[in-house]
PDB file of N, CA and C in Angstrom:
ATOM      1  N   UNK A   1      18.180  16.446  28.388  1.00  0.00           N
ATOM      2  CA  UNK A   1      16.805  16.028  28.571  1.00  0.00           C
ATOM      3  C   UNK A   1      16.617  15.336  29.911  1.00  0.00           C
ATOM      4  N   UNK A   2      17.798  14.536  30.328  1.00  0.00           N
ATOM      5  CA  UNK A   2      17.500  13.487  31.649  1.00  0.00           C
ATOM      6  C   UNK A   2      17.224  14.854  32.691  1.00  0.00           C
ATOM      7  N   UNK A   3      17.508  16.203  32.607  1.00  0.00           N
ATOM      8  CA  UNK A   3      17.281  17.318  33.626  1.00  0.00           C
ATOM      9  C   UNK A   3      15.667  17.228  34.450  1.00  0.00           C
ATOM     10  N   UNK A   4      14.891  17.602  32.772  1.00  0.00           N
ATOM     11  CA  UNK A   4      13.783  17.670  33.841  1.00  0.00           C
ATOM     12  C   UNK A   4      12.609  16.562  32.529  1.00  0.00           C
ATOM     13  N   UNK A   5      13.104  15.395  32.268  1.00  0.00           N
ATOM     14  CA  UNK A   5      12.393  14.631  31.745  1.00  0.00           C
ATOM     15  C   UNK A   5      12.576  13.056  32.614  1.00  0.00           C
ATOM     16  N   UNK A   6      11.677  12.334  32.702  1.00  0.00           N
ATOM     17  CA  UNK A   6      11.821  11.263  33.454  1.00  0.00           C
ATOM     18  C   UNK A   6      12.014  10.227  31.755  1.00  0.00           C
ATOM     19  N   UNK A   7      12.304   8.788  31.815  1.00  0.00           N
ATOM     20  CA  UNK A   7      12.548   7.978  30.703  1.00  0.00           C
ATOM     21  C   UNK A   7      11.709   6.589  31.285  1.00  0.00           C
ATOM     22  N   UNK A   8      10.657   6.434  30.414  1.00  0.00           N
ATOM     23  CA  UNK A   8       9.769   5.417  30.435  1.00  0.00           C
ATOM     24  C   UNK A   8      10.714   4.059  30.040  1.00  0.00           C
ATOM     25  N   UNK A   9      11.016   3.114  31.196  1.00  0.00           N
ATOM     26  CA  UNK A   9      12.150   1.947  31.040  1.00  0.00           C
ATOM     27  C   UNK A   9      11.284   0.743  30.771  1.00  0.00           C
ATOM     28  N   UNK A  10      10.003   0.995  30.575  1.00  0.00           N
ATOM     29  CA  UNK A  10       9.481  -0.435  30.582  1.00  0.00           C
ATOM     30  C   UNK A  10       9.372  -0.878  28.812  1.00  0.00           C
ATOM     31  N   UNK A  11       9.541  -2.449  29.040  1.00  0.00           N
ATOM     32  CA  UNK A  11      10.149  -2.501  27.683  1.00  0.00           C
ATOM     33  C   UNK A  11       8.835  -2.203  26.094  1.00  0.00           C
ATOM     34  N   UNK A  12       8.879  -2.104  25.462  1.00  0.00           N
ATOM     35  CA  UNK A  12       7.864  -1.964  24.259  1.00  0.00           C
ATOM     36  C   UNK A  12       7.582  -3.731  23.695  1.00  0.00           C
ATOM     37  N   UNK A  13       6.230  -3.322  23.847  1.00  0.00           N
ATOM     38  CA  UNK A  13       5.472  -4.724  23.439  1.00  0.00           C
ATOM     39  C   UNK A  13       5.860  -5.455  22.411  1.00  0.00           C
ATOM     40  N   UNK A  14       5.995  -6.640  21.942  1.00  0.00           N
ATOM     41  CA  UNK A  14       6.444  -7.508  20.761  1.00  0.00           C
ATOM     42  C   UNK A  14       5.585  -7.327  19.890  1.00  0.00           C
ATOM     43  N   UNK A  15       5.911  -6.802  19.062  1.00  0.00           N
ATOM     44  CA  UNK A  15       5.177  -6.805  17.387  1.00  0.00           C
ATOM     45  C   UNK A  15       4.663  -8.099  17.121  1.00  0.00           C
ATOM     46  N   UNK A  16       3.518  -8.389  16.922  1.00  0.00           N
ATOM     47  CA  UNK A  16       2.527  -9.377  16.207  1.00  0.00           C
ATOM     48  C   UNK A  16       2.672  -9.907  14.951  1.00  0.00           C
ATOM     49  N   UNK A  17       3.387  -8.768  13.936  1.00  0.00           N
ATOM     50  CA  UNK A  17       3.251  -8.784  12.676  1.00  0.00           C
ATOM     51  C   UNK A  17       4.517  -8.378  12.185  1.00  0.00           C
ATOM     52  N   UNK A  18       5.216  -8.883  11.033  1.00  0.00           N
ATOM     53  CA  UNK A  18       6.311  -8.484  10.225  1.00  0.00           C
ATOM     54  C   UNK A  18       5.835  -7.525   9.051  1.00  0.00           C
ATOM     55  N   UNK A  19       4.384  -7.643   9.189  1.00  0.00           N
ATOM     56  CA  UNK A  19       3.820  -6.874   7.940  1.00  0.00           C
ATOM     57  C   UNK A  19       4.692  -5.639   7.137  1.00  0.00           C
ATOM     58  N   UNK A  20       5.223  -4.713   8.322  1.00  0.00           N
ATOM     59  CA  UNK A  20       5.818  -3.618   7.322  1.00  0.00           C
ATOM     60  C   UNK A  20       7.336  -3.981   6.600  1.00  0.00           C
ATOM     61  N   UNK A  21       7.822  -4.828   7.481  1.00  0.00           N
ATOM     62  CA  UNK A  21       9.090  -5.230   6.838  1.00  0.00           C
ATOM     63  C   UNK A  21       8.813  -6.586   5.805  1.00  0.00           C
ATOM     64  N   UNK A  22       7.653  -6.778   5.991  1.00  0.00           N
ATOM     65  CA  UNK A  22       7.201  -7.591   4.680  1.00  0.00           C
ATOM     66  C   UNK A  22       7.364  -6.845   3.304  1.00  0.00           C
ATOM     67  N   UNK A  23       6.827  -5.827   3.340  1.00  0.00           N
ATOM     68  CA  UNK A  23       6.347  -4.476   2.388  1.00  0.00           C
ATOM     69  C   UNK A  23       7.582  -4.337   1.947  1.00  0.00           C
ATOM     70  N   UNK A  24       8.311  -3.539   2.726  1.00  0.00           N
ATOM     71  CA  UNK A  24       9.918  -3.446   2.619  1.00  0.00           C
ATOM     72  C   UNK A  24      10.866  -3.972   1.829  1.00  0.00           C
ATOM     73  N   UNK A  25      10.749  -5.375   2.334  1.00  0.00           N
ATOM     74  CA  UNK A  25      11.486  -6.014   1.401  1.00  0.00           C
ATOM     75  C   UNK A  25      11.443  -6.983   0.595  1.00  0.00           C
ATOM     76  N   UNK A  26       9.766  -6.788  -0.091  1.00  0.00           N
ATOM     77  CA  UNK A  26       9.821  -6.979  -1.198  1.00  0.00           C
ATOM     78  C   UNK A  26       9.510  -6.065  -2.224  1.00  0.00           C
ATOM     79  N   UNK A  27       9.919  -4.749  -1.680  1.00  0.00           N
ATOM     80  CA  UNK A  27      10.157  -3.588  -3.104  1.00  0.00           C
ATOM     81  C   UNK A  27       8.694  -2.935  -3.302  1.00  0.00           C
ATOM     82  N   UNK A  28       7.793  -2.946  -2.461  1.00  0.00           N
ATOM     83  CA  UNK A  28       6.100  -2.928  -2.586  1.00  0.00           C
ATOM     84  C   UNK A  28       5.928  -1.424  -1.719  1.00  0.00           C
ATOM     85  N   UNK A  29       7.157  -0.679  -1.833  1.00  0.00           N
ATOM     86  CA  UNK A  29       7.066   0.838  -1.508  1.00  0.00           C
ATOM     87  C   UNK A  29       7.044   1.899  -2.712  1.00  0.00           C
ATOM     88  N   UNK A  30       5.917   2.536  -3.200  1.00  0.00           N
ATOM     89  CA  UNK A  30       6.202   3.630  -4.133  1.00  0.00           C
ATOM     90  C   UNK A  30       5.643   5.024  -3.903  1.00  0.00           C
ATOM     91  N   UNK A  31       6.335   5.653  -4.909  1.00  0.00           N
ATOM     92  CA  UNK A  31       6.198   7.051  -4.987  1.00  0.00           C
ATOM     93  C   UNK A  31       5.101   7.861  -5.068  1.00  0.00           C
ATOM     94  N   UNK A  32       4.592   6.641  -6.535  1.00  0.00           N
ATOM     95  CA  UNK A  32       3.001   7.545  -7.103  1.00  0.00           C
ATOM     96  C   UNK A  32       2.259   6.691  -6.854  1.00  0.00           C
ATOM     97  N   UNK A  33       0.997   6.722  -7.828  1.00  0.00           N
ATOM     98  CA  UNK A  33      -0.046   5.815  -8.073  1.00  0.00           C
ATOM     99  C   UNK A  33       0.323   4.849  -9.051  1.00  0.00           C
ATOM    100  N   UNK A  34       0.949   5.512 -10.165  1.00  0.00           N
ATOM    101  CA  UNK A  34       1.060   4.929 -11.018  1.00  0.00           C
ATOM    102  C   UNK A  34       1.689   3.849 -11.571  1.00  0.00           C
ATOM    103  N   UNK A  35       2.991   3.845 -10.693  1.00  0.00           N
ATOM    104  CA  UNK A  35       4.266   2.708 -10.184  1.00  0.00           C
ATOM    105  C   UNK A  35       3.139   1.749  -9.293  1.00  0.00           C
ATOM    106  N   UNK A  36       2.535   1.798  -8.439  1.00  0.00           N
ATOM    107  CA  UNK A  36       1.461   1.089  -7.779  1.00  0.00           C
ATOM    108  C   UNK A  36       0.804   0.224  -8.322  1.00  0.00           C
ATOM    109  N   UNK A  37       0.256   0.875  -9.691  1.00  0.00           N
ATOM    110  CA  UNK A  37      -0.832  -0.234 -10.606  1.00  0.00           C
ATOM    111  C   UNK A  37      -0.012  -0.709 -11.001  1.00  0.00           C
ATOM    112  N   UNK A  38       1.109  -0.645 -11.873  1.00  0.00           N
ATOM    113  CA  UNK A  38       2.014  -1.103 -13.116  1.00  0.00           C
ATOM    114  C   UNK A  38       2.286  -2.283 -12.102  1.00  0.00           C
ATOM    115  N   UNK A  39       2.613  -2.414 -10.766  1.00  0.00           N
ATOM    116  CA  UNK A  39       3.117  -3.871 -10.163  1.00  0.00           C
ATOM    117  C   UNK A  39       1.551  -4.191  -9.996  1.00  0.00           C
ATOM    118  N   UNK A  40       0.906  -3.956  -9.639  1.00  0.00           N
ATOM    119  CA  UNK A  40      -0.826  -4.110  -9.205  1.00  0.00           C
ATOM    120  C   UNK A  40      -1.232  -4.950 -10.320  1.00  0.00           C
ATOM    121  N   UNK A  41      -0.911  -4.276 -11.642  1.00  0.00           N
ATOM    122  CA  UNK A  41      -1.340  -4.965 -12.767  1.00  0.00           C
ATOM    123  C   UNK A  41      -0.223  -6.067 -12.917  1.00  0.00           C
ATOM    124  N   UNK A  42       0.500  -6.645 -12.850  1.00  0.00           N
ATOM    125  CA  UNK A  42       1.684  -7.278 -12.962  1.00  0.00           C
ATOM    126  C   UNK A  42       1.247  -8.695 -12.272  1.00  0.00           C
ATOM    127  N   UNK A  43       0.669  -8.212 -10.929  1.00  0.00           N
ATOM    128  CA  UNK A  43       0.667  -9.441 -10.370  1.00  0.00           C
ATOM    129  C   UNK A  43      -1.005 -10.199 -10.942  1.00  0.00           C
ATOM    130  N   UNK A  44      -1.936  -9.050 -10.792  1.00  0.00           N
ATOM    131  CA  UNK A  44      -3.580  -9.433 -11.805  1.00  0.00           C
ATOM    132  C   UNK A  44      -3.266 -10.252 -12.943  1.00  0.00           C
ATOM    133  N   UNK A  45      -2.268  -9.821 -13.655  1.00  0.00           N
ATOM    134  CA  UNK A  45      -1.516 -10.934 -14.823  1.00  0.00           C
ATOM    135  C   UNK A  45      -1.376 -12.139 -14.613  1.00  0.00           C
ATOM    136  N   UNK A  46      -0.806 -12.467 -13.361  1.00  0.00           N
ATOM    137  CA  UNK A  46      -0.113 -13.468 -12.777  1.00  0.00           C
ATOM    138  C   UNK A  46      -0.984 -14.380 -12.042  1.00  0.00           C
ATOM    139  N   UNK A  47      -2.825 -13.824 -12.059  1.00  0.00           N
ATOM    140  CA  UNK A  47      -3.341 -14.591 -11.289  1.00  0.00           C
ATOM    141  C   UNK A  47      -4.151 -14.168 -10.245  1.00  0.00           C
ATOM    142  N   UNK A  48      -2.804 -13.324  -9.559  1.00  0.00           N
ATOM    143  CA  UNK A  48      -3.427 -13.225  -7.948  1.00  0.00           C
ATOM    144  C   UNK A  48      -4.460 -11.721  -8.213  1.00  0.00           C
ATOM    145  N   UNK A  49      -5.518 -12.397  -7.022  1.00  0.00           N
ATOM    146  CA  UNK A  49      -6.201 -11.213  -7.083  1.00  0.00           C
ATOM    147  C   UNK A  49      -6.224 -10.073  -5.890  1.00  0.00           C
ATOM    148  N   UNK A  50      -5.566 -10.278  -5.288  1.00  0.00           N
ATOM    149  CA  UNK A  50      -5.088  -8.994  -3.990  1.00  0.00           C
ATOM    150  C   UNK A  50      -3.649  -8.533  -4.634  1.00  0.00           C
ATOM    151  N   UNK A  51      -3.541  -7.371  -4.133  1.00  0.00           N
ATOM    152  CA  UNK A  51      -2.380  -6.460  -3.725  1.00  0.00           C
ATOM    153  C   UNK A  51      -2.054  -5.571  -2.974  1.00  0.00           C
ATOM    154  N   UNK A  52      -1.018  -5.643  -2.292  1.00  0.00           N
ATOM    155  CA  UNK A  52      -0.747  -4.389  -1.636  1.00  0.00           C
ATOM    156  C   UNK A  52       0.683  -3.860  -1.224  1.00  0.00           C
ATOM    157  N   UNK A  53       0.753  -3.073  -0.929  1.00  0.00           N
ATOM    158  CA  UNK A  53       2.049  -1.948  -0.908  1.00  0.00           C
ATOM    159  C   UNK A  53       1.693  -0.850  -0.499  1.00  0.00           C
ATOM    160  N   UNK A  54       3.085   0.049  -0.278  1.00  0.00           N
ATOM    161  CA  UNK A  54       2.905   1.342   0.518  1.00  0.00           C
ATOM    162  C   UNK A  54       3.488   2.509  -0.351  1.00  0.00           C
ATOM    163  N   UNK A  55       2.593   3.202  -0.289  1.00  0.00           N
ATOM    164  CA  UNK A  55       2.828   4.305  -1.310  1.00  0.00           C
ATOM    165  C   UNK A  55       2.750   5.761  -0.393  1.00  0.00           C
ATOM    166  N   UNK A  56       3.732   6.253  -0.384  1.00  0.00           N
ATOM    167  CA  UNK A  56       4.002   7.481   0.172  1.00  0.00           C
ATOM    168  C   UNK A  56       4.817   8.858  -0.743  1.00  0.00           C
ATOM    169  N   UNK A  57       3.433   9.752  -1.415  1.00  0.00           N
ATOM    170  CA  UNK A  57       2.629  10.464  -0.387  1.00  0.00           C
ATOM    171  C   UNK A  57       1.466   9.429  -1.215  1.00  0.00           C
ATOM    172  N   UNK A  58       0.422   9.634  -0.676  1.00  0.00           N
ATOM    173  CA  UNK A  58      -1.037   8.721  -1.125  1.00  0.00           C
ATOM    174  C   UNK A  58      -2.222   9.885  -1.852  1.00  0.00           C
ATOM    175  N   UNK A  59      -2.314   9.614  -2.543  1.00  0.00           N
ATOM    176  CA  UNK A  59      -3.692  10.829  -3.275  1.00  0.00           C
ATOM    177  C   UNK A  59      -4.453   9.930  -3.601  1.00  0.00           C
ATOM    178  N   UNK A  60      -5.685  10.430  -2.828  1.00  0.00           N
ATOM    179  CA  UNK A  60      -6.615   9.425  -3.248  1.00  0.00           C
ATOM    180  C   UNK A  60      -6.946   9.631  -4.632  1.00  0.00           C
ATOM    181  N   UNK A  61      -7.240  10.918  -5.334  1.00  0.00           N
ATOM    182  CA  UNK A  61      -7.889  11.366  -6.252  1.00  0.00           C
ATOM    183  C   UNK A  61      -6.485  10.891  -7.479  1.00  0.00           C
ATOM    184  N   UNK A  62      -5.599  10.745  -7.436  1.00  0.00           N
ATOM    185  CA  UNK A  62      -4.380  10.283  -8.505  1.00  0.00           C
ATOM    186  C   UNK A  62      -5.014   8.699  -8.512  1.00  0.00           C
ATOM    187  N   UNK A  63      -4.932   8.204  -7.205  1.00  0.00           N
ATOM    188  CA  UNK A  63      -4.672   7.025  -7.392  1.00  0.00           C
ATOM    189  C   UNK A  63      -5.774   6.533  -7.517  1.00  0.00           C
ATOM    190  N   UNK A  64      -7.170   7.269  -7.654  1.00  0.00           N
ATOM    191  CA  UNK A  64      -8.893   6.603  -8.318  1.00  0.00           C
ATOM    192  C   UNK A  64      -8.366   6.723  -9.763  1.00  0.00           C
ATOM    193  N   UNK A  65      -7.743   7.651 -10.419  1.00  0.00           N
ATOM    194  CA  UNK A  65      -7.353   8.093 -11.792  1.00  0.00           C
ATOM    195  C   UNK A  65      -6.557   7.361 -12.269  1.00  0.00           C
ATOM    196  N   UNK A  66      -5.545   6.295 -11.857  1.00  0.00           N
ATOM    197  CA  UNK A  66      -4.943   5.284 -12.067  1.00  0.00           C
ATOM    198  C   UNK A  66      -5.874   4.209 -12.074  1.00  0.00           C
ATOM    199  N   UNK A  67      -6.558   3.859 -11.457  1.00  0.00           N
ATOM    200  CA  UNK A  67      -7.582   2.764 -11.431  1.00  0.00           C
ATOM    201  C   UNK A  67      -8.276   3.036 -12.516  1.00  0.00           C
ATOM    202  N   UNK A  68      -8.796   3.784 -12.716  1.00  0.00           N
ATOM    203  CA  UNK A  68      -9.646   3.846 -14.037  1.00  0.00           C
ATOM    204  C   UNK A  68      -9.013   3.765 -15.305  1.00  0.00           C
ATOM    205  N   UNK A  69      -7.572   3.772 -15.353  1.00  0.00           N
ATOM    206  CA  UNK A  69      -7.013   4.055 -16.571  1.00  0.00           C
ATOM    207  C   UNK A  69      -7.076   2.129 -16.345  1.00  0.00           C
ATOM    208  N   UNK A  70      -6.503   1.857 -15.556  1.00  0.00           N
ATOM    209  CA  UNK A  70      -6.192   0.090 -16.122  1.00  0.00           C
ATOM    210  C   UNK A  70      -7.743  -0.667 -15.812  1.00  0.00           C
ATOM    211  N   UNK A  71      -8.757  -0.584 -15.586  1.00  0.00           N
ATOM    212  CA  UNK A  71     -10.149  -0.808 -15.626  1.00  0.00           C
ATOM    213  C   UNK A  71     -10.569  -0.297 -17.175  1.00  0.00           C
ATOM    214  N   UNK A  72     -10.093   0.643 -18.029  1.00  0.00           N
ATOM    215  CA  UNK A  72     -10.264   0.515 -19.130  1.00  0.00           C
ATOM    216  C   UNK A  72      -9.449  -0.247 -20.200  1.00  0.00           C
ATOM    217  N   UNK A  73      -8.303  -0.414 -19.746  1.00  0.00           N
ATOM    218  CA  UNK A  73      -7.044  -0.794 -20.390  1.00  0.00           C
ATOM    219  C   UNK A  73      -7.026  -2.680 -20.625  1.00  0.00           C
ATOM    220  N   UNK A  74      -7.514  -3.085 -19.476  1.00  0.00           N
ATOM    221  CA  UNK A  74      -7.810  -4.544 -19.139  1.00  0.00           C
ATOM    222  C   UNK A  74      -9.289  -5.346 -19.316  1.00  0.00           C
ATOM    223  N   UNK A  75      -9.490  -5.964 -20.408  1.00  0.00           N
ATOM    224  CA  UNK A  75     -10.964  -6.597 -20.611  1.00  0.00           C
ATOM    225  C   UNK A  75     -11.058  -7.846 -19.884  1.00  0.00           C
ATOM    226  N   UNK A  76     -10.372  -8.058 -18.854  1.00  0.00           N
ATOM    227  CA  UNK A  76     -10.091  -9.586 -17.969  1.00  0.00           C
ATOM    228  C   UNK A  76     -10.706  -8.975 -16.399  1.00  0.00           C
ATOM    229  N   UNK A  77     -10.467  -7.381 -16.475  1.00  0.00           N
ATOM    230  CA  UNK A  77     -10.773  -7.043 -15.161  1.00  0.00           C
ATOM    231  C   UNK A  77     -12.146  -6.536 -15.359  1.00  0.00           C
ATOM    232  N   UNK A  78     -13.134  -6.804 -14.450  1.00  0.00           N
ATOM    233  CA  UNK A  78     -14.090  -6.548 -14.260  1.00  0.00           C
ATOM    234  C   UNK A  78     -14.229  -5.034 -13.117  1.00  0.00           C
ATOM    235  N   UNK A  79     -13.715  -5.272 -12.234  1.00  0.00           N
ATOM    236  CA  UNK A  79     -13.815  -4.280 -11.089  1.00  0.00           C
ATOM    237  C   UNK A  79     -12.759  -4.558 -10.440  1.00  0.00           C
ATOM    238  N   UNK A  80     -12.524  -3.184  -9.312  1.00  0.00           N
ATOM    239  CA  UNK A  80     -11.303  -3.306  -8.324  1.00  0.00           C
ATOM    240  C   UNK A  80     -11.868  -2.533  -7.111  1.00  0.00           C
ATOM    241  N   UNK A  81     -11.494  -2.987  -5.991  1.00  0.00           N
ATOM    242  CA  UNK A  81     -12.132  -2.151  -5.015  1.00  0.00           C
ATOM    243  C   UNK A  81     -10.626  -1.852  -3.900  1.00  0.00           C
ATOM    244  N   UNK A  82     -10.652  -1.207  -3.409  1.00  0.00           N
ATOM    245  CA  UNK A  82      -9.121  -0.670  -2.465  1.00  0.00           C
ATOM    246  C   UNK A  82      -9.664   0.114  -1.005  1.00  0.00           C
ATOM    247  N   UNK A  83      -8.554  -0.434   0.073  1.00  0.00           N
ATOM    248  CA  UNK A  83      -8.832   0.054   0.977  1.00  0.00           C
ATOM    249  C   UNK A  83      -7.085   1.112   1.219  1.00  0.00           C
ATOM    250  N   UNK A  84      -7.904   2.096   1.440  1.00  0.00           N
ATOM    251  CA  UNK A  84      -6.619   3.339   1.596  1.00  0.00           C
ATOM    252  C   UNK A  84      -6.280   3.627   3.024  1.00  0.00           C
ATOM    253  N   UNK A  85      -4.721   4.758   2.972  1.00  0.00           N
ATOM    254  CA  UNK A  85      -4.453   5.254   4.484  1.00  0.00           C
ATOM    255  C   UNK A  85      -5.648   6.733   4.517  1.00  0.00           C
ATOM    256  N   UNK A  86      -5.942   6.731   5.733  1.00  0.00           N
ATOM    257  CA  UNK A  86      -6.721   7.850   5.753  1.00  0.00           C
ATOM    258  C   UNK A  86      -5.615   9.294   6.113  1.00  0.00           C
ATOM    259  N   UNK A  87      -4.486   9.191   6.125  1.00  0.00           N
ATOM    260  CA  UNK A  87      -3.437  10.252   6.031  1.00  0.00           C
ATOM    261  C   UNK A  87      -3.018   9.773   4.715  1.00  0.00           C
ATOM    262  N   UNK A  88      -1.712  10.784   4.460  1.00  0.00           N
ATOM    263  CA  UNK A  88      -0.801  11.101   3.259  1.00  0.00           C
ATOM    264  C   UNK A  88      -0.300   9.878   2.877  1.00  0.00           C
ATOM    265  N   UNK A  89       0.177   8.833   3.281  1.00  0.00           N
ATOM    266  CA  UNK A  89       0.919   8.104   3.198  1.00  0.00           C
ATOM    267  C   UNK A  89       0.579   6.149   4.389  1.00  0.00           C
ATOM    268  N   UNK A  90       0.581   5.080   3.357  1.00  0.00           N
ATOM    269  CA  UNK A  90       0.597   3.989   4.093  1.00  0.00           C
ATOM    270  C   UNK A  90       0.029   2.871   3.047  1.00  0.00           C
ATOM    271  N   UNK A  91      -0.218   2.130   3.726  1.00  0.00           N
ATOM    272  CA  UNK A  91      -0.608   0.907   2.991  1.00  0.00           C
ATOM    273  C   UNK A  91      -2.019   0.873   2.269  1.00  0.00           C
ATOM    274  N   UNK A  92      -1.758   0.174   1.065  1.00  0.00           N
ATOM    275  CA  UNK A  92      -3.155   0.466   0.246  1.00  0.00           C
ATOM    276  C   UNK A  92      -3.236  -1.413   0.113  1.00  0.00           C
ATOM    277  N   UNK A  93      -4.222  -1.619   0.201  1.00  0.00           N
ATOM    278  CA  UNK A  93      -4.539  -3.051  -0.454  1.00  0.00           C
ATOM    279  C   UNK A  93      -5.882  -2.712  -1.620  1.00  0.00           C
ATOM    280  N   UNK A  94      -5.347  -3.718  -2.707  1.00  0.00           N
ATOM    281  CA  UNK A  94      -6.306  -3.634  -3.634  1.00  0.00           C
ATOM    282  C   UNK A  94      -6.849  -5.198  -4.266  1.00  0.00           C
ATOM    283  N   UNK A  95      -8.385  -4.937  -4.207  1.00  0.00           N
ATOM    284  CA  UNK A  95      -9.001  -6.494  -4.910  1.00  0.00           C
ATOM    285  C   UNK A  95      -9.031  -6.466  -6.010  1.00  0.00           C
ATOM    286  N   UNK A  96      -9.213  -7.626  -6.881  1.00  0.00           N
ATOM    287  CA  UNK A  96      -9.163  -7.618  -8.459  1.00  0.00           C
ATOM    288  C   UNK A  96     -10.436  -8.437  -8.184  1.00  0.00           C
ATOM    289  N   UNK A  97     -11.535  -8.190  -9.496  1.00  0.00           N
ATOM    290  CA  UNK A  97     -12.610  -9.039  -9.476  1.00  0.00           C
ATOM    291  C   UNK A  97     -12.416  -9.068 -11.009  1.00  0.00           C
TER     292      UNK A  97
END
């Protein structure tokens, strides 16, 4: 590659945020939707009313279908509102009201 590619030496900016290795390592990476709520609901138990984690691949349409199952399931929850990745895969945060 060094043939006919030049190598950009200037250094890469300092990250602001630990956010993804926040995610990381505290286990707040899943598969489906459904592993998502089951901790989602876990912590709503516990009080808190945000959540979030990274779920890769992301369906929106699974993971509205998960919401509705524990919005019926839970008479403490009133509503939930979520902000999604607009690709396949990334961080979802979700409110509990």
């Amino acid at each position: 590659m060094s043939q006919n590619h030049t190598r950009n030496k200037a250094p890469f900016p300092k990250s602001e945020t630990k956010h993804a290795t926040y995610i990381v390592n505290r286990r707040l990476v899943f598969n489906n939707s459904a592993d998502f709520w089951r901790e989602a609901r876990k912590e709503f138990c516990r009080g808190d009313l945000e959540f979030e984690g990274w779920i890769s691949p992301y369906n929106e349409e699974e993971f509205r279908t998960e919401m509705k199952k524990i919005l019926q399931e839970d008479n403490n929850l009133r509503s939930c509102g979520w902000i999604g990745p607009k690709s396949g895969e990334g961080s979802v945060r979700v409110l509990f009201n």
